[in-house]
Protein backbone atom coordinates (compact mmCIF):
# COMPACT_ATOMS: atom_id res chain seq x y z
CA UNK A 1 -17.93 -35.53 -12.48
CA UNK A 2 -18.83 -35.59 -15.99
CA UNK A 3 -16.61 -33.96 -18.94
CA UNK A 4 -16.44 -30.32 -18.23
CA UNK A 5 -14.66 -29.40 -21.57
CA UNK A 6 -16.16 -32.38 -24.08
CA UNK A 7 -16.11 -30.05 -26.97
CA UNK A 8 -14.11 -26.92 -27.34
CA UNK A 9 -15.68 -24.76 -30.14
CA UNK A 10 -19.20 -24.12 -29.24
CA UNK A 11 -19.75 -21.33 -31.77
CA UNK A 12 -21.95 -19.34 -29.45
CA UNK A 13 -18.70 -16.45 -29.49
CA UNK A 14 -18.75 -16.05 -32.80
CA UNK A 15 -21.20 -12.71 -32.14
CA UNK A 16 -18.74 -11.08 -30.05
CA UNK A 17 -20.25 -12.17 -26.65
CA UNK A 18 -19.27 -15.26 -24.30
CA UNK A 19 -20.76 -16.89 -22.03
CA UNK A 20 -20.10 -16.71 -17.80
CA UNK A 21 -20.51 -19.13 -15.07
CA UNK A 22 -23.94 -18.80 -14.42
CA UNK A 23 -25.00 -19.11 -18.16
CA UNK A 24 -25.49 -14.69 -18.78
CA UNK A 25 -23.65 -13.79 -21.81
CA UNK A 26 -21.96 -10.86 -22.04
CA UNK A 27 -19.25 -9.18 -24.65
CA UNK A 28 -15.73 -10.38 -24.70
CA UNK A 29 -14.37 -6.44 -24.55
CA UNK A 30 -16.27 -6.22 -20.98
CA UNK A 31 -14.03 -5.37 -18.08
CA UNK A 32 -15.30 -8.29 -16.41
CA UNK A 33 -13.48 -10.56 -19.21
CA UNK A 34 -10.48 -8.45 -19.09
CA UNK A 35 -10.65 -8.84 -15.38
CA UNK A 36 -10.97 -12.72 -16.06
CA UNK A 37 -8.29 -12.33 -18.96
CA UNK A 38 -5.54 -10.66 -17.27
CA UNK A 39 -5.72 -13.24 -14.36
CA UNK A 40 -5.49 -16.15 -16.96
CA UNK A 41 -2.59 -14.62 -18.10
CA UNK A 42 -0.82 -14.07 -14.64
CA UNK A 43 -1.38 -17.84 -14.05
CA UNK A 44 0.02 -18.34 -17.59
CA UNK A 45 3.06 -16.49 -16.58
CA UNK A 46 3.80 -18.27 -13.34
CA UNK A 47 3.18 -21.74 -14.86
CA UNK A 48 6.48 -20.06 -17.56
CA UNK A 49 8.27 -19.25 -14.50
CA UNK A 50 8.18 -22.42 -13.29
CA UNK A 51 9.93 -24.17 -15.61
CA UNK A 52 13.06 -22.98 -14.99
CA UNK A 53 14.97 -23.99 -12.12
CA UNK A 54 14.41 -22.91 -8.39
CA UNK A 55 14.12 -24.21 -5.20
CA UNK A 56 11.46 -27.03 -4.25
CA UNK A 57 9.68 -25.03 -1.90
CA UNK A 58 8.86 -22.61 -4.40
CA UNK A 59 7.50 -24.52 -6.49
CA UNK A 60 4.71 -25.89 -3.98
CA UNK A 61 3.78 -22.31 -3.12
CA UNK A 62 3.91 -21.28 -6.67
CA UNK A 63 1.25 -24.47 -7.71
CA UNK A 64 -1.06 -23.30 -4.81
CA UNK A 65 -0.97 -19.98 -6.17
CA UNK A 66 -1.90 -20.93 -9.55
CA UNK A 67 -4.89 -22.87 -7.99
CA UNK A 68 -6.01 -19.38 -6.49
CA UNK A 69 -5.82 -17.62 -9.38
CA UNK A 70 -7.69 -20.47 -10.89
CA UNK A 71 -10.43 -19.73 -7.95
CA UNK A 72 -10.36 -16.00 -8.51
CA UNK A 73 -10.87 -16.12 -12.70
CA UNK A 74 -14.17 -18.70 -11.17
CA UNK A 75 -14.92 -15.44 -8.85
CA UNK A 76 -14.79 -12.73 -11.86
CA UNK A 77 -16.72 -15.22 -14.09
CA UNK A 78 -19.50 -15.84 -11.69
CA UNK A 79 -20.73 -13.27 -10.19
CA UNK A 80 -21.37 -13.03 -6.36
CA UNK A 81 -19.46 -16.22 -6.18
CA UNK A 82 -16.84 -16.43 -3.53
CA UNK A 83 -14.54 -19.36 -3.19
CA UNK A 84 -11.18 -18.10 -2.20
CA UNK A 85 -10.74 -17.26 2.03
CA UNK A 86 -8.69 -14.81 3.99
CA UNK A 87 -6.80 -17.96 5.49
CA UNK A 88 -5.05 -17.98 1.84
CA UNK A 89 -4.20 -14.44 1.92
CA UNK A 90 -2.29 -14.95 5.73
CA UNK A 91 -0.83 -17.86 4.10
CA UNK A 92 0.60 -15.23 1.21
CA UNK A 93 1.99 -13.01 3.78
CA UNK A 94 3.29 -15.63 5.92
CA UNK A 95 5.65 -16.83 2.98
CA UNK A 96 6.42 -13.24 2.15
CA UNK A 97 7.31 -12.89 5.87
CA UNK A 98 9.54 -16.20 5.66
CA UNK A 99 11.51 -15.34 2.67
CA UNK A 100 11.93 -11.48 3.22
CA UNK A 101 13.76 -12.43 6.55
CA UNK A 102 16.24 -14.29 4.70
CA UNK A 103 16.66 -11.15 2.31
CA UNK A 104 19.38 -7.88 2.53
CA UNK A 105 17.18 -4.71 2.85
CA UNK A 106 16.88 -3.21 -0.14
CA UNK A 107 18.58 0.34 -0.46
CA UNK A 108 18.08 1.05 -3.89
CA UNK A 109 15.17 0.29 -6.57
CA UNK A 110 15.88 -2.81 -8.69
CA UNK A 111 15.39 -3.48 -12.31
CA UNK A 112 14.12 -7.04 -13.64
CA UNK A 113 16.65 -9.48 -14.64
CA UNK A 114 19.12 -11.76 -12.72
CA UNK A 115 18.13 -15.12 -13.68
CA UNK A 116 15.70 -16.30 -16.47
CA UNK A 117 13.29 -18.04 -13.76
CA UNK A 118 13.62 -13.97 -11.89
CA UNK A 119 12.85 -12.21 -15.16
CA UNK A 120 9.83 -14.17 -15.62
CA UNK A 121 8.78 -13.23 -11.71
CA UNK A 122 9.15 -9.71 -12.40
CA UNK A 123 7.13 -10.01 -15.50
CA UNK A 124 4.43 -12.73 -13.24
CA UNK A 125 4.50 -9.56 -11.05
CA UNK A 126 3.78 -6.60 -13.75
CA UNK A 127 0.82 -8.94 -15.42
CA UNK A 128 -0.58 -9.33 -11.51
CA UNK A 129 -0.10 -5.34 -10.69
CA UNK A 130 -2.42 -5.24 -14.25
CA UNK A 131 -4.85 -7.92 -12.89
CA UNK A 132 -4.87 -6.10 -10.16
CA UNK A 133 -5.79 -2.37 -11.52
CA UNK A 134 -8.62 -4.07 -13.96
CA UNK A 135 -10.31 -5.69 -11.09
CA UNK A 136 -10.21 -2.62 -9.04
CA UNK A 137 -11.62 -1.31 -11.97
CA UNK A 138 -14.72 -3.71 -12.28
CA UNK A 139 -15.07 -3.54 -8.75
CA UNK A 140 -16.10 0.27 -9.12
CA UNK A 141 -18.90 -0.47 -11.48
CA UNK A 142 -19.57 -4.19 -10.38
CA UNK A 143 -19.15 -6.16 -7.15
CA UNK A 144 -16.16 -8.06 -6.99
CA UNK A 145 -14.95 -10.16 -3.88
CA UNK A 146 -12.97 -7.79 -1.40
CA UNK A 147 -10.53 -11.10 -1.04
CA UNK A 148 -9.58 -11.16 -4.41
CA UNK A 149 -8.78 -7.68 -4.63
CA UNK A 150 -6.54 -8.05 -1.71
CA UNK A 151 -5.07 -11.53 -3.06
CA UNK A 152 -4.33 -10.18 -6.19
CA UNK A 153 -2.59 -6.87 -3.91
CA UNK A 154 -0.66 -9.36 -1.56
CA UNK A 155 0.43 -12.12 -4.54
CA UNK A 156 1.96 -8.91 -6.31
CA UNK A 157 4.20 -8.13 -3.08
CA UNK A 158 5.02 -11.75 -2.62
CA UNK A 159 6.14 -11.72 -6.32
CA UNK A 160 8.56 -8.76 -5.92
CA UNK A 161 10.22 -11.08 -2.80
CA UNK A 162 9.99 -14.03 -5.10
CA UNK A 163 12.14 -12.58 -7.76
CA UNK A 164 14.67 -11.65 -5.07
CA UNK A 165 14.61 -15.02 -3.66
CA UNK A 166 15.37 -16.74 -7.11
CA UNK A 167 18.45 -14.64 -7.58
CA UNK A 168 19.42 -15.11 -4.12
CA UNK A 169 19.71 -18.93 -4.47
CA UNK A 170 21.03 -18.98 -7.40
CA UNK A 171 24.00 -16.71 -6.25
CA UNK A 172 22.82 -14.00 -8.52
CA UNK A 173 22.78 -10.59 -7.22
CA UNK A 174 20.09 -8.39 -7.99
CA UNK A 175 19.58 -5.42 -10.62
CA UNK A 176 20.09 -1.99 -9.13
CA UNK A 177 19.10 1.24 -10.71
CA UNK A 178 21.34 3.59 -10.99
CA UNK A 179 19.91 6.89 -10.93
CA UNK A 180 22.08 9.07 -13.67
CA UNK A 181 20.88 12.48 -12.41
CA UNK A 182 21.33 11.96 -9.05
């Protein structure tokens, strides 16, 4: 494989517009580069997350997510291409499954925070609900893969166990709401 990135200013942006995946240009305040933006940004977000400290196993699951995302932003920027399968959406809930069993049920909402590495989950998770909303967006006026809408759906739930699991192991209790006016 040759150089994919052998010079990084091309110039041809300068007029507002960039260029997609199969060589159509469009403008760079199109929902399908929001689409593409807000999922860079998720995988931006998780790649912060995981510098701080958490378990091993995480980590792996975390890396494979970012190579989703990775797929998805290649779905959104080419369109009609499909790359990313259902098998990886089981494989979301199967580890949402796994880690939610070790859990206590939740009886009242919680706020982000606990640890650094759980703050950064909740805000992976807020950036991924946003993905989420633009692509269902797109999808209404363009075609966009019915597995990455669901992905993006599932990785959001599997974030919100995530953050749990973090302060779990690191023997920090979550961040309850208090409601005031109850």
């Amino acid at each position: 494989m040759g150089n994919r990135l052998s010079k990084i200013y091309t110039r041809t942006g300068d007029d507002g517009t960039t260029g997609l995946g199969d060589g159509s240009r469009i403008n760079k305040d199109s929902l399908r580069v929001e689409a593409m933006g807000d999922v860079d940004e998720l995988n931006s977000v998780i790649g912060i997350m995981m510098t701080e400290n958490m378990p091993d196993t995480l980590g792996v699951t975390l890396t494979q997510i970012q190579h989703d995302l990775f797929n998805v932003g290649g779905e959104i920027c080419i369109p009609g291409y499909v790359i990313l399968q259902q098998s990886r959406i089981d494989d979301l809930e199967q580890v949402i499954d796994s880690l939610n069993e070790s859990l206590p049920p939740l009886k009242e909402f919680i706020l982000p925070g606990g640890t650094k590495a759980a703050a950064y989950c909740h805000l992976a998770r807020t950036v991924c609900r946003r993905a989420e909303r633009k692509l269902v967006e797109l999808h209404r006026n363009e075609k966009v893969t019915d597995i990455s809408l669901q992905y993006l759906n599932r990785l959001s739930d599997l974030l919100f166990v995530l953050c749990r699991t973090i302060n779990k192991e690191a023997g920090v209790s979550d961040v309850l709401w208090k409601n005031e006016h109850a």
